[in-house]
C-alpha atoms as a PDB file:
ATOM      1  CA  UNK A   1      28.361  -2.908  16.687  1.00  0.00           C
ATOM      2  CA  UNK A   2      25.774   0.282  16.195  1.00  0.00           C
ATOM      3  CA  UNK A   3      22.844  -0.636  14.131  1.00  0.00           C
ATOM      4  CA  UNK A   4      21.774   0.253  10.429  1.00  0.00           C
ATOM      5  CA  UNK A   5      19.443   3.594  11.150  1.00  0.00           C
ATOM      6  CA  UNK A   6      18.532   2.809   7.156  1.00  0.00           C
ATOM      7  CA  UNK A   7      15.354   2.786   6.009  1.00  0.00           C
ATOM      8  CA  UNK A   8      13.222  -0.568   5.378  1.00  0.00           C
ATOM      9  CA  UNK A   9      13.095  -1.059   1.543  1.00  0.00           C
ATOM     10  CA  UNK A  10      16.009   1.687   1.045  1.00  0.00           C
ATOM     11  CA  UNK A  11      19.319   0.973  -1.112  1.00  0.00           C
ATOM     12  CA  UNK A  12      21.311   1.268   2.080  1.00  0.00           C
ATOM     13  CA  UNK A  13      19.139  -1.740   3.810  1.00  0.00           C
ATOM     14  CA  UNK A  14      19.302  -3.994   0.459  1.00  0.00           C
ATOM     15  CA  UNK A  15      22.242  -5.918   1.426  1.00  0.00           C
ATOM     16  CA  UNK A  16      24.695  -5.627   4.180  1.00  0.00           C
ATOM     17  CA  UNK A  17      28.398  -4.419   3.474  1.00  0.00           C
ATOM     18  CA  UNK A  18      27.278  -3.571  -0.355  1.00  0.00           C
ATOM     19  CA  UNK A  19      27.091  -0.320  -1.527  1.00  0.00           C
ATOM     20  CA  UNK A  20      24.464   0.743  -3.903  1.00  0.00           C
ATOM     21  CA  UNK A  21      25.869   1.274  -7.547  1.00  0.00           C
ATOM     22  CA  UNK A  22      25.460   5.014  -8.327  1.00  0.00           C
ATOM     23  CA  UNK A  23      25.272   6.468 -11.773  1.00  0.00           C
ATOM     24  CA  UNK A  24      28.639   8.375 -13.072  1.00  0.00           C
ATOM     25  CA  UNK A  25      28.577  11.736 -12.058  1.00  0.00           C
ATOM     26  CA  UNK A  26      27.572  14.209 -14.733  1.00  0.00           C
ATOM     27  CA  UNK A  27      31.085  15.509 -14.743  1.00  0.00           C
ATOM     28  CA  UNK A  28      32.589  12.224 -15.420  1.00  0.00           C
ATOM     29  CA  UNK A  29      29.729  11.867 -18.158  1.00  0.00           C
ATOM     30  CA  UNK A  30      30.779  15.194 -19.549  1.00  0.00           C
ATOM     31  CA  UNK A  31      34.629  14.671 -19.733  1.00  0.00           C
ATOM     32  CA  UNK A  32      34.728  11.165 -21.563  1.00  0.00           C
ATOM     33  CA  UNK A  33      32.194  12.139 -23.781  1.00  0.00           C
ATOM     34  CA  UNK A  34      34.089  15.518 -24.835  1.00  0.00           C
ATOM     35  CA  UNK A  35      37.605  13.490 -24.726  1.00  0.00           C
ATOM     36  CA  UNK A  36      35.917  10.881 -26.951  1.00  0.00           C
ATOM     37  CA  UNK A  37      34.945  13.456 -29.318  1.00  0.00           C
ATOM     38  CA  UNK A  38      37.771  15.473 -29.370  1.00  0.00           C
ATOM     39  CA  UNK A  39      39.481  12.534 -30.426  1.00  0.00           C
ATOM     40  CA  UNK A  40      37.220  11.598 -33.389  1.00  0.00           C
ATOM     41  CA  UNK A  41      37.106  15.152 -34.210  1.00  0.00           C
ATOM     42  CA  UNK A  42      40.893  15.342 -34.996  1.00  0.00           C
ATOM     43  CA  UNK A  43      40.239  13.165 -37.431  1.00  0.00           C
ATOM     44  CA  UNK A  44      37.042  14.271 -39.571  1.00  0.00           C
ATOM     45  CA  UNK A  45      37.149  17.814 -38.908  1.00  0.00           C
ATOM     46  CA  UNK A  46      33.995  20.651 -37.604  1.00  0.00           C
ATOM     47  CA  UNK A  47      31.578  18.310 -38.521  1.00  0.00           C
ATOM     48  CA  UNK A  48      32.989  16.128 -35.518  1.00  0.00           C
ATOM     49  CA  UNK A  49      33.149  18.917 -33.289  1.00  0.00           C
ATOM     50  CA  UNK A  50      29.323  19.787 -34.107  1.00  0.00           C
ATOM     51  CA  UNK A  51      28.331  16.267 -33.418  1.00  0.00           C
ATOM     52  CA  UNK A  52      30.014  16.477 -30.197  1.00  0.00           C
ATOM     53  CA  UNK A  53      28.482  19.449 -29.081  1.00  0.00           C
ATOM     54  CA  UNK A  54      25.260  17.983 -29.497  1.00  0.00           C
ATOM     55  CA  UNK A  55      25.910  14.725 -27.794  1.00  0.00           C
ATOM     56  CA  UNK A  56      27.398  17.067 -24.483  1.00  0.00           C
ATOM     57  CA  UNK A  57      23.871  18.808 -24.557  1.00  0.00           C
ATOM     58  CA  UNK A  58      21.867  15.992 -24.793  1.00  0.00           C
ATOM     59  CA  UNK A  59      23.880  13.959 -22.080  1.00  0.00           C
ATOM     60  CA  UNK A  60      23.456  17.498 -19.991  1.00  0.00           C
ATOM     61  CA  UNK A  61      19.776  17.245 -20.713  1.00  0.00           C
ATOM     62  CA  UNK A  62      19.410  13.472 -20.044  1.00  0.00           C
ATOM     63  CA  UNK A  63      20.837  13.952 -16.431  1.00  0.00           C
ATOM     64  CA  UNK A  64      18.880  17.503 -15.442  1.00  0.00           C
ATOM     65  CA  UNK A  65      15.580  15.208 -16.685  1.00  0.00           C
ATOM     66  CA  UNK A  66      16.379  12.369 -13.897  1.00  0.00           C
ATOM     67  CA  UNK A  67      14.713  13.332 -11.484  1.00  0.00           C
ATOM     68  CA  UNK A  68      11.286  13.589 -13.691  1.00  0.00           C
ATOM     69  CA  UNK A  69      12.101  10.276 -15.087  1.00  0.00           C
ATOM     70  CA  UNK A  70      12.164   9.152 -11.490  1.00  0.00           C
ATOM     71  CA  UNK A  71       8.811  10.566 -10.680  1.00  0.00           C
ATOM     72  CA  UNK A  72       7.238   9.203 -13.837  1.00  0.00           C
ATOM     73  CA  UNK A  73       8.318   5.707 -12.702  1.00  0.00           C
ATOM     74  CA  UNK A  74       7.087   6.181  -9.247  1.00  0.00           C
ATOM     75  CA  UNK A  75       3.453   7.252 -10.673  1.00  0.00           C
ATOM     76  CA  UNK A  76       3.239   4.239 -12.676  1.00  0.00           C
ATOM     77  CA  UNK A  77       3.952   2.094  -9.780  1.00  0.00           C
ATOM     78  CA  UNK A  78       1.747   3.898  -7.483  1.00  0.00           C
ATOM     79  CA  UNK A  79      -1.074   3.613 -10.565  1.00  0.00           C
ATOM     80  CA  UNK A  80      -0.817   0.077 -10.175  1.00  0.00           C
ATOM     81  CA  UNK A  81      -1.893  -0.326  -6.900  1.00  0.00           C
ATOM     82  CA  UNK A  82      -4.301   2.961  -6.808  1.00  0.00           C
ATOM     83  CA  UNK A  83      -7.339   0.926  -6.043  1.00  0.00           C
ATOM     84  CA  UNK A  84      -5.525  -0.518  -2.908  1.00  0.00           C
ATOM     85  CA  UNK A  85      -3.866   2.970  -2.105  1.00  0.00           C
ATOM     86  CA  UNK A  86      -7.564   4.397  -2.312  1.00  0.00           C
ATOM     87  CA  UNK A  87      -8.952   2.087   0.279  1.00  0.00           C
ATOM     88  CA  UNK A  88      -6.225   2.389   2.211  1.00  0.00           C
ATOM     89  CA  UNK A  89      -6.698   6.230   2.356  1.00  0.00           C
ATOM     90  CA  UNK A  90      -9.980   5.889   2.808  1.00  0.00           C
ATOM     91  CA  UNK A  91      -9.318   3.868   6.174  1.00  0.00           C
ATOM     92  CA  UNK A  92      -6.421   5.586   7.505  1.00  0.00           C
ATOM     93  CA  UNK A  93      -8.285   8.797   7.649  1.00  0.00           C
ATOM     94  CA  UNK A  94     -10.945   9.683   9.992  1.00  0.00           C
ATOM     95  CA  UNK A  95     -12.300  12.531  12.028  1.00  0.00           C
ATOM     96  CA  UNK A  96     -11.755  12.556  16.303  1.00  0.00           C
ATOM     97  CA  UNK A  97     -14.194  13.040  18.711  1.00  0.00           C
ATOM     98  CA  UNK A  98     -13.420  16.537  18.655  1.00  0.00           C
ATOM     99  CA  UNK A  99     -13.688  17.332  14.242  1.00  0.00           C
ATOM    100  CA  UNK A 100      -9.984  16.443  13.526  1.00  0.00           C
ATOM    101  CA  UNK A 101      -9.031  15.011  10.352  1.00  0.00           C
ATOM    102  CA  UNK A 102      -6.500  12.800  11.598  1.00  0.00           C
ATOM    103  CA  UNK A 103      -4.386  11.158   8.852  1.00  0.00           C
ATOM    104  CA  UNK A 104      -1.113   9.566  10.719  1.00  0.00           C
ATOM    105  CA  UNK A 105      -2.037   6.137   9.659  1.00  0.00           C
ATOM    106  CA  UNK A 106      -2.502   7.057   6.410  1.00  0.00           C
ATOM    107  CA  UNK A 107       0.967   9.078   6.082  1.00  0.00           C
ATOM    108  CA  UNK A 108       2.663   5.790   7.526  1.00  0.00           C
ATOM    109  CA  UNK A 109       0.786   3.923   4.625  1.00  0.00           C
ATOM    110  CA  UNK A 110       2.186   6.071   2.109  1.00  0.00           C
ATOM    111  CA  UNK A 111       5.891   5.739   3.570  1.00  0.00           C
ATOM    112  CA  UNK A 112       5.616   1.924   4.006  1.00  0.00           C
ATOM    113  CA  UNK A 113       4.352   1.636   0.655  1.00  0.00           C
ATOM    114  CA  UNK A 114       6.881   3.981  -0.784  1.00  0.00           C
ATOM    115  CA  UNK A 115       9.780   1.800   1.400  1.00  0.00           C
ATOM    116  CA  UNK A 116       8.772  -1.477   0.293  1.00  0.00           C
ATOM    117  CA  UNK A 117       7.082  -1.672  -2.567  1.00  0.00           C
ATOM    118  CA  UNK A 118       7.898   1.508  -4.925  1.00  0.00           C
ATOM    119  CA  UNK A 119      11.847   2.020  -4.015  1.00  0.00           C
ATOM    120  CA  UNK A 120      12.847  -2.051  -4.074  1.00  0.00           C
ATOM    121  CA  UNK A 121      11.045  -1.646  -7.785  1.00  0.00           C
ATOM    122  CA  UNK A 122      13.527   1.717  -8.414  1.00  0.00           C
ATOM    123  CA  UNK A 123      16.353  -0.420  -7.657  1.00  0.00           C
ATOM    124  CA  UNK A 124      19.261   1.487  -6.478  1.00  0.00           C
ATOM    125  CA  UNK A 125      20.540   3.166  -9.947  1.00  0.00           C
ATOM    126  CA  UNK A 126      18.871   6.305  -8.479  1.00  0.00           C
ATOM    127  CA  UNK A 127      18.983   5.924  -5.145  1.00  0.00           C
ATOM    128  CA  UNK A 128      20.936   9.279  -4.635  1.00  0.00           C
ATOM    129  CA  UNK A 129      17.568  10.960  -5.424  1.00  0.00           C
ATOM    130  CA  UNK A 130      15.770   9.333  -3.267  1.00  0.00           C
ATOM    131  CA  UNK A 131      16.176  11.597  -0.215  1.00  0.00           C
ATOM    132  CA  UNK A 132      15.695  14.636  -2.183  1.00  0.00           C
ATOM    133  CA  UNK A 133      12.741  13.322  -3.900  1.00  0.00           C
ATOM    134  CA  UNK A 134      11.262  11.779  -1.279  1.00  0.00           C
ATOM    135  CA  UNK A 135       8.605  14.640  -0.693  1.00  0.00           C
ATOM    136  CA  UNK A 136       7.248  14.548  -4.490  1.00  0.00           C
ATOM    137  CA  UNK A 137       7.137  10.945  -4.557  1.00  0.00           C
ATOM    138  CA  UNK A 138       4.668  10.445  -1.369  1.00  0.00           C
ATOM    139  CA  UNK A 139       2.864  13.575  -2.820  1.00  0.00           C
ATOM    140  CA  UNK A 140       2.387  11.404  -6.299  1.00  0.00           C
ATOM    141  CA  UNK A 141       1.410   8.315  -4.392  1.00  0.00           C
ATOM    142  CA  UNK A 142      -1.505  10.840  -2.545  1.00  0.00           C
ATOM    143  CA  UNK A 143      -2.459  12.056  -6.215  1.00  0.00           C
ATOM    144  CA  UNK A 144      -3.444   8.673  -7.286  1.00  0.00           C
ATOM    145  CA  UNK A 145      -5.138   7.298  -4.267  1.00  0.00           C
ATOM    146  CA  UNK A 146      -7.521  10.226  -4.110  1.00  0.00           C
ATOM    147  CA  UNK A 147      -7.900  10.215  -7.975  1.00  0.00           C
ATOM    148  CA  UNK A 148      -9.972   6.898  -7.170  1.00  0.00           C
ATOM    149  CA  UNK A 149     -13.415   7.014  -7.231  1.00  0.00           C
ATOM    150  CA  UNK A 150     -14.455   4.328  -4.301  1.00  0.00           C
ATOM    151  CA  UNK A 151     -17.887   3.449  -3.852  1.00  0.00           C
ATOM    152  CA  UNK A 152     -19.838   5.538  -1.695  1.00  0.00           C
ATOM    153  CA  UNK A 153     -19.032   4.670   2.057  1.00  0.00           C
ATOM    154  CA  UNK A 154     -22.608   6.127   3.410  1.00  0.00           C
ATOM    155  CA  UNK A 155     -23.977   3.262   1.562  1.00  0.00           C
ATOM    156  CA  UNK A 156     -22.747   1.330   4.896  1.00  0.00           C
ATOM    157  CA  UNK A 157     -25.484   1.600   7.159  1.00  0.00           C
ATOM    158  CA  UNK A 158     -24.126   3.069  10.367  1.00  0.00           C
ATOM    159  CA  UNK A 159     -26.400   1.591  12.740  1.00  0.00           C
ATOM    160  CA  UNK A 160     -24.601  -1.822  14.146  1.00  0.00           C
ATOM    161  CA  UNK A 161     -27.707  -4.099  13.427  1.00  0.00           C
ATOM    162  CA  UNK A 162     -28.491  -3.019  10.044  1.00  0.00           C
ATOM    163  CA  UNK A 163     -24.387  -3.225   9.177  1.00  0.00           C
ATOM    164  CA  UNK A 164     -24.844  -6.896  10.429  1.00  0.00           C
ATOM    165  CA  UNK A 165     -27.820  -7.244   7.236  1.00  0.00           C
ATOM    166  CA  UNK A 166     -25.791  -5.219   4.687  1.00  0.00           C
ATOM    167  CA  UNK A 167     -22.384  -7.489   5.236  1.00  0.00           C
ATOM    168  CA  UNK A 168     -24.481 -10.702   5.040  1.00  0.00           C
ATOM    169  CA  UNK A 169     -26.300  -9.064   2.095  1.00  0.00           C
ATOM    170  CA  UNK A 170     -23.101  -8.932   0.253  1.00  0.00           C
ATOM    171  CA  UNK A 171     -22.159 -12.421   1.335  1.00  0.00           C
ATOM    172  CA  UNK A 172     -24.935 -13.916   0.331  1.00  0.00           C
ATOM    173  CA  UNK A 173     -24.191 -11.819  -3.672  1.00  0.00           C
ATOM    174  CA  UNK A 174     -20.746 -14.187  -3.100  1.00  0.00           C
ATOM    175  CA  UNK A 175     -22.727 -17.168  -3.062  1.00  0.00           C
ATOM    176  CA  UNK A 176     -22.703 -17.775   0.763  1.00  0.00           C
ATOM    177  CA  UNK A 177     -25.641 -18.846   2.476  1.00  0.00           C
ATOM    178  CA  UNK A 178     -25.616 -16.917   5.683  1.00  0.00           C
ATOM    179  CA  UNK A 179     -27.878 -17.024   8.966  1.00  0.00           C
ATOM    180  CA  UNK A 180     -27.354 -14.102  11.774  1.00  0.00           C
ATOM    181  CA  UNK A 181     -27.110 -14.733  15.406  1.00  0.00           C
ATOM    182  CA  UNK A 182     -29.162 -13.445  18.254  1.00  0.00           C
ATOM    183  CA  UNK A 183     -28.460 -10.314  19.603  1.00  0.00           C
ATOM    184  CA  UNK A 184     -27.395 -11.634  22.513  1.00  0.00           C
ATOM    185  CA  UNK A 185     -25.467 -14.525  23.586  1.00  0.00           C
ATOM    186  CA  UNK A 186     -23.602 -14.387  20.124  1.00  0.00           C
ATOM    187  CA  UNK A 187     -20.170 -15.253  21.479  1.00  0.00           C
ATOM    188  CA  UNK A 188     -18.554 -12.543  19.510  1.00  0.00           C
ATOM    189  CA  UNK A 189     -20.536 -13.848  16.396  1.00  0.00           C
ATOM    190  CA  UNK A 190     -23.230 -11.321  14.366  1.00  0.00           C
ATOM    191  CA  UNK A 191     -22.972 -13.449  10.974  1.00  0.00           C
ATOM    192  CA  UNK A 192     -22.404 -17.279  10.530  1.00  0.00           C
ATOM    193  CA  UNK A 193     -21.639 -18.188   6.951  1.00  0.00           C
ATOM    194  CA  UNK A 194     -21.553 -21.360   4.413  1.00  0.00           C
ATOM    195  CA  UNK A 195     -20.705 -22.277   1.470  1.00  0.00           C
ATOM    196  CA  UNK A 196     -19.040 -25.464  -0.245  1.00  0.00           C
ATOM    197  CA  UNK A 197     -18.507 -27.382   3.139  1.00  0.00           C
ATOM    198  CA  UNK A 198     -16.643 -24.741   4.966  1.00  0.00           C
ATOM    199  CA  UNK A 199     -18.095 -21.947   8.245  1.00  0.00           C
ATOM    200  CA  UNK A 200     -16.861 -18.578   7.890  1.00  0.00           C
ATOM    201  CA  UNK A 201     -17.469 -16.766  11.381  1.00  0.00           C
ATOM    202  CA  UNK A 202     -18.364 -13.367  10.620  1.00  0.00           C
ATOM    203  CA  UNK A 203     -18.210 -10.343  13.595  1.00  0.00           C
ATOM    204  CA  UNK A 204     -19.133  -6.899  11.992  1.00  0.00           C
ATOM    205  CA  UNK A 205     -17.363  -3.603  13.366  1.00  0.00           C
ATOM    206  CA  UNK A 206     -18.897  -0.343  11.738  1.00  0.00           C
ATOM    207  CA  UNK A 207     -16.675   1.859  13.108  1.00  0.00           C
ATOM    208  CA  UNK A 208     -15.395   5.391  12.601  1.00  0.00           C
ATOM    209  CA  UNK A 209     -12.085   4.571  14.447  1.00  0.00           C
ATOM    210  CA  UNK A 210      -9.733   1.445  13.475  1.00  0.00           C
ATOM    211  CA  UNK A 211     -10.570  -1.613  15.265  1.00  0.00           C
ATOM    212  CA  UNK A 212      -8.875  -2.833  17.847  1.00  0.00           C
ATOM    213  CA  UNK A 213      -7.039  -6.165  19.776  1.00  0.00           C
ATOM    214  CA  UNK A 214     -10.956  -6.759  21.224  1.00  0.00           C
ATOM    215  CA  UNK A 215     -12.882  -7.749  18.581  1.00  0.00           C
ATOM    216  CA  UNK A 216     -10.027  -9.813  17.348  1.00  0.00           C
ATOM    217  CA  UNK A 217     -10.434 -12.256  20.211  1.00  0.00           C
ATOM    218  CA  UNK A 218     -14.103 -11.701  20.335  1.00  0.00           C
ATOM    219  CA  UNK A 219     -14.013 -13.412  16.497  1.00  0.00           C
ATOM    220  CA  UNK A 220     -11.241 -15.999  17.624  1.00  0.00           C
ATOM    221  CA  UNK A 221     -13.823 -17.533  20.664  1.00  0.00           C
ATOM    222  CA  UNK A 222     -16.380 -17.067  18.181  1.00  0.00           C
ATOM    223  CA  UNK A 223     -14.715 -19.511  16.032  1.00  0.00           C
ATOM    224  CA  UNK A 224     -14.554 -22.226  18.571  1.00  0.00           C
ATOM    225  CA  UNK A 225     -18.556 -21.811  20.137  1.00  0.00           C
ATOM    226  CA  UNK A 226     -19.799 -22.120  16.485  1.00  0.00           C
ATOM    227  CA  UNK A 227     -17.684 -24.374  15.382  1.00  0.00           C
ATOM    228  CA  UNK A 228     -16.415 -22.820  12.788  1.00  0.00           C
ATOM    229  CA  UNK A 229     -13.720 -23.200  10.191  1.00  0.00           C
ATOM    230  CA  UNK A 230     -12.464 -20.264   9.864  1.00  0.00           C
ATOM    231  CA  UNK A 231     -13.217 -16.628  11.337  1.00  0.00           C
ATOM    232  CA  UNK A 232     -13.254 -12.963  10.001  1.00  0.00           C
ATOM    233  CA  UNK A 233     -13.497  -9.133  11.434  1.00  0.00           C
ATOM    234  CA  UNK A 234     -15.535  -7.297   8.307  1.00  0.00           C
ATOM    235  CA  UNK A 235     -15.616  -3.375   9.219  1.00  0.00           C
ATOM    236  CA  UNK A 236     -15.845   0.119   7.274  1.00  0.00           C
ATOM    237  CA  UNK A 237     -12.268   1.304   9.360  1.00  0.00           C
ATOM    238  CA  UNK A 238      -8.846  -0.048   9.284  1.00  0.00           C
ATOM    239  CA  UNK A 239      -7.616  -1.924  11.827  1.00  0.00           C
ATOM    240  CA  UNK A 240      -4.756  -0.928  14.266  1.00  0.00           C
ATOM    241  CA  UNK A 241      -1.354  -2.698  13.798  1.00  0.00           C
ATOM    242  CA  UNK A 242      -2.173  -4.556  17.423  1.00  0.00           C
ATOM    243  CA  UNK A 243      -5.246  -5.830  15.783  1.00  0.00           C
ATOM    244  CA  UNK A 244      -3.154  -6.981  12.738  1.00  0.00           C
ATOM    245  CA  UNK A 245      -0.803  -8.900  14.710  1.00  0.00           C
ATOM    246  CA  UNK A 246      -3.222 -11.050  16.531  1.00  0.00           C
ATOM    247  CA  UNK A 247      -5.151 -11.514  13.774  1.00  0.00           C
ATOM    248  CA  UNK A 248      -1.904 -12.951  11.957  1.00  0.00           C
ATOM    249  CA  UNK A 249      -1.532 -15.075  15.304  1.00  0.00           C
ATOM    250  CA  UNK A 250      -4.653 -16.409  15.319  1.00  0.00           C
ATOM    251  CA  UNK A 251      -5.540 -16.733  12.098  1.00  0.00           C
ATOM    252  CA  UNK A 252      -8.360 -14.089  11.390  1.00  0.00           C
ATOM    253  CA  UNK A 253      -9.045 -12.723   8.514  1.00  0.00           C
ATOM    254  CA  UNK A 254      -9.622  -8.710   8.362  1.00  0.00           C
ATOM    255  CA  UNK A 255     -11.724  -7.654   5.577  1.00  0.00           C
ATOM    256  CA  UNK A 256     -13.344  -4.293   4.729  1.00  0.00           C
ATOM    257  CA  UNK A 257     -16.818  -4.561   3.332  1.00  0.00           C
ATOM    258  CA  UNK A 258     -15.774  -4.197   0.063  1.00  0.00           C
ATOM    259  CA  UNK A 259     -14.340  -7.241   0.207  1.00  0.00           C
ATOM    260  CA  UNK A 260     -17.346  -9.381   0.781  1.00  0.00           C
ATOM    261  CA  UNK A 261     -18.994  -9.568  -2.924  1.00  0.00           C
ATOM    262  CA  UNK A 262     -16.572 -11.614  -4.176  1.00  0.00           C
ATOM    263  CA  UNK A 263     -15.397 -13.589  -1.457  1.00  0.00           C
ATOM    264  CA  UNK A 264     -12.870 -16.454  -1.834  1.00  0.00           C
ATOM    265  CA  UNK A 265     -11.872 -18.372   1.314  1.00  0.00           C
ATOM    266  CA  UNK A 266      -9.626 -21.509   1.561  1.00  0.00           C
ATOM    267  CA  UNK A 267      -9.777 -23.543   4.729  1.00  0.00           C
ATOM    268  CA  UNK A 268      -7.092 -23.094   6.996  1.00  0.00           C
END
């Protein structure tokens, strides 16, 4: 049997062997609305007729205005999450060795987002728009990421040593109390953090590329040699989906910088 080419998160992938429902079609709207008031208007007359008039222009109107109803919905749902969308954008985007502004990641975060959070939130009452409107609604999920007004990044120092003080800086604002390693013979360790009984294994990345599988395991030894509870990778860049999956293996926790002020960690 051929696989579903659907979308994650579209109406088509919702349920197997169901059919989204899909709004009457305007001409169906049209004719039971003029055969309704045909037949009240044989009874009381022009005024009837009049009334039904209107009602065919304002269903005409209601249906032409779907698709900006649509986009209104998607903003507000985008809004929601603009602080995350921000970040995200700010991660997914950087420059190449050679001056590129290379924003792939960040166009896959906008159509993962769109798949699985805004559309399953549409439900499928529209979901004949979707295709059309596909192009406006990543474009309105851009707007209001870059409408955020994130922190300065520069204020990340980009030298590797000093990143090391400003990320135990800001976990020490959380309440940790926080010692660094030596330079050398760290294990894959640059911060080593307490608080309330449990050892958060820090390993700083400032990076202007995501981070990859490496410093993932670096943090996971890291975890066993300091005999720690649990173990994180803070950078300024995203990490690549590689990175993501070990870390979900392993049980690593990938935080941007931002992150560390207000730091709440369970033990594992």
């Amino acid at each position: 049997m051929p696989m579903s080419s659907a979308r994650p998160g579209s109406p088509a992938a919702a349920s197997a062997g169901e059919a989204p429902a899909r709004p009457p079609s305007l001409v169906t709207r049209l004719f039971w609305t003029g055969v309704t008031g045909a037949s009240i208007a044989f009874w009381y007359g022009p005024p009837a007729f009049a009334g039904t008039g209107v009602v065919l222009v304002a269903v005409l109107a209601r249906h032409l205005d779907r698709p900006r109803r649509l986009r209104r919905r998607v903003r507000r749902i985008a809004r929601h999450h603009a602080e995350t969308l921000a970040l995200r954008r700010r991660q997914e985007r950087f420059e190449d060795a050679y001056g590129n502004l290379i924003e792939d990641g960040w166009q896959r975060e906008c159509d993962y987002f769109l798949d699985r959070t805004v559309l399953p939130q549409l439900g499928s009452r529209d979901a004949d728009l979707f295709a059309r409107e596909r192009p406006r609604m990543l474009a309105l999920i851009e707007d209001e990421a870059a409408a955020i007004d994130l922190p300065d990044e520069d204020e990340a120092p980009e030298d590797g040593i000093d990143y090391e003080r400003f990320c135990a800086g800001l976990l020490a604002r959380a309440g940790w109390r926080t010692h660094r390693t030596p330079p050398s013979g760290d294990q894959g360790a640059d911060i080593v953090a307490e608080r309330e009984g449990l050892r958060l294994i820090v390993q700083c990345k400032r990076l202007g590329r995501p981070v990859g599988n490496a410093a993932v395991q670096e943090a996971a030894a890291a975890l066993r040699y300091w005999e720690g509870d649990r173990a994180a990778v803070v950078s300024n860049a995203d990490f690549t989906s590689a990175a993501r999956r070990l870390a979900a293996a392993t049980g690593v926790i990938l935080l941007h910088h931002g992150d560390l002020e207000d730091l709440e960690i369970a033990p594992d």
